[in-house]
Protein backbone atom coordinates (compact mmCIF):
# COMPACT_ATOMS: atom_id res chain seq x y z
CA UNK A 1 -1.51 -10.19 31.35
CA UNK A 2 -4.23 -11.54 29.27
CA UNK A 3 -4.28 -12.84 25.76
CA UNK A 4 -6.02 -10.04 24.27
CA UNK A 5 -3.08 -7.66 26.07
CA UNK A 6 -0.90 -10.15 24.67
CA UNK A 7 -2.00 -10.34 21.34
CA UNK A 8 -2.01 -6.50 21.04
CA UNK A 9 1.79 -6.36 21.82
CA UNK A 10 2.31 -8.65 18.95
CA UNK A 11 0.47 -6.65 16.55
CA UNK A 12 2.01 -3.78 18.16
CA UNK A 13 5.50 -5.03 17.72
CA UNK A 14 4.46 -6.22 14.28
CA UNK A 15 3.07 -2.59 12.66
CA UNK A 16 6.70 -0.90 14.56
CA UNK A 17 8.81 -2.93 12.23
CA UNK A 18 7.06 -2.44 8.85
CA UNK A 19 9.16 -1.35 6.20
CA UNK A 20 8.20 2.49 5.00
CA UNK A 21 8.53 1.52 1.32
CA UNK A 22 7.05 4.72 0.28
CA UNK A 23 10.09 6.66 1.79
CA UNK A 24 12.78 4.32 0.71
CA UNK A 25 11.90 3.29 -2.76
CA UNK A 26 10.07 7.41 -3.95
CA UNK A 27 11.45 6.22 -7.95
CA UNK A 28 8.89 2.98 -7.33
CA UNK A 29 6.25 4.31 -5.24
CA UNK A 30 4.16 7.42 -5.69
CA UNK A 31 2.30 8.80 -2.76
CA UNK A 32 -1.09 10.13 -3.57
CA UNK A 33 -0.33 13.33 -1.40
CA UNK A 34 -3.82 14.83 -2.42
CA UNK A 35 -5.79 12.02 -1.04
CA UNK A 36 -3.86 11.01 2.44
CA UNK A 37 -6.03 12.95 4.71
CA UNK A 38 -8.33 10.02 3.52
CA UNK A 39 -6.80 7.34 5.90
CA UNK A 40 -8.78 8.83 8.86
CA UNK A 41 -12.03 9.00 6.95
CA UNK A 42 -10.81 5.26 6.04
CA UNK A 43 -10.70 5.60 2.71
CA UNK A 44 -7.41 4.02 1.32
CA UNK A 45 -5.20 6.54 -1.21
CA UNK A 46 -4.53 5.83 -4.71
CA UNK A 47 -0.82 5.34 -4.63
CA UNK A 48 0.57 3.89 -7.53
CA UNK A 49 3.75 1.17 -7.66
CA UNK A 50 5.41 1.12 -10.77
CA UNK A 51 5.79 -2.75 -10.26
CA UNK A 52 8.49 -3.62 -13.16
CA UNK A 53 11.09 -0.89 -12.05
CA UNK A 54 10.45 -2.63 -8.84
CA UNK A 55 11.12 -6.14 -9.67
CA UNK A 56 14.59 -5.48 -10.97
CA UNK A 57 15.37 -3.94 -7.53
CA UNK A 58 16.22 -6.92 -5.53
CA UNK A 59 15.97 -4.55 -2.48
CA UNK A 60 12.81 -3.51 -2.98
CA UNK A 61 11.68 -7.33 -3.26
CA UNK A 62 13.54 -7.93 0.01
CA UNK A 63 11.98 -5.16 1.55
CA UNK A 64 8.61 -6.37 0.17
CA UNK A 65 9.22 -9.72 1.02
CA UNK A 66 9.60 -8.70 4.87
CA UNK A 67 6.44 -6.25 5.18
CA UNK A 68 4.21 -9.46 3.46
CA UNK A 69 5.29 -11.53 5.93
CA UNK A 70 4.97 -8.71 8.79
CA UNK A 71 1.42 -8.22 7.12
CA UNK A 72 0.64 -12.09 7.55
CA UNK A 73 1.61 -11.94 11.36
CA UNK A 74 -0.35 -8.99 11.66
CA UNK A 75 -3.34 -10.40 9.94
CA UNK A 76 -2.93 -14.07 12.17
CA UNK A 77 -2.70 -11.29 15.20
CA UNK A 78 -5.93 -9.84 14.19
CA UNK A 79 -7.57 -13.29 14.10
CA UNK A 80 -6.42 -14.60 17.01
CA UNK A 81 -8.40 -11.39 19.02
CA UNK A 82 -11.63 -12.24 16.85
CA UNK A 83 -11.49 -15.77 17.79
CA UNK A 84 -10.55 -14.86 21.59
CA UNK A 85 -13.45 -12.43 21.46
CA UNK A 86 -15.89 -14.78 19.93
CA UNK A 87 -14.84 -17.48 22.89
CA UNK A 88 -15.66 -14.78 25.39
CA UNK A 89 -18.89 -13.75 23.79
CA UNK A 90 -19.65 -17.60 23.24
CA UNK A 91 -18.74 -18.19 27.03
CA UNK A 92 -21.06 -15.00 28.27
CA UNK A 93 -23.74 -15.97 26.22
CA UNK A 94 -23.60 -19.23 27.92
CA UNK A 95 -23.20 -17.52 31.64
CA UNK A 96 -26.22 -15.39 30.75
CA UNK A 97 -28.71 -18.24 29.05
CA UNK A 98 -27.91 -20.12 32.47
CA UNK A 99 -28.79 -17.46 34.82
CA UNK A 100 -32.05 -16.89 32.71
């Protein structure tokens, strides 16, 4: 198994275990319904957190808490692949200058 396979299982694992605020907390989040089918023209929806009824939910925060540091692993994932990437295209480059 490589490191790209391996950093794709981590970021795998990582989006499995994120915390579906939007169906646990419905009184704190509101789900743009109209503009979901968005996502897969990748356009983000305009869901609205009603942040102060949130903060005196200490569930919530825990909840939060957890998906921001789920989103940081995710996001270290996501540069570990560019920087793998770039090595490979750095190392190809290198293969190919040598050849020519």
């Amino acid at each position: 198994m490589g490191i790209l396979d391996l950093l794709r299982d981590r970021r795998t694992s990582t989006q499995l275990f994120m915390v579906d605020l939007t169906g646990l907390y419905p009184e704190i989040i509101e789900v743009d319904l109209l503009n979901a089918d968005n996502l897969a023209s990748g356009e983000m929806p305009n869901n609205k957190c009603d942040f102060v009824n949130g903060l005196s939910n200490q569930q919530f925060i825990n909840h939060l808490a957890i998906n921001a540091g789920r989103q940081w692993q995710l996001t270290y994932s996501i540069n570990e692949q560019i920087a793998a990437l770039e090595d490979l295209h750095q190392l190809i480059s290198e293969e190919l200058n040598n050849r020519y």
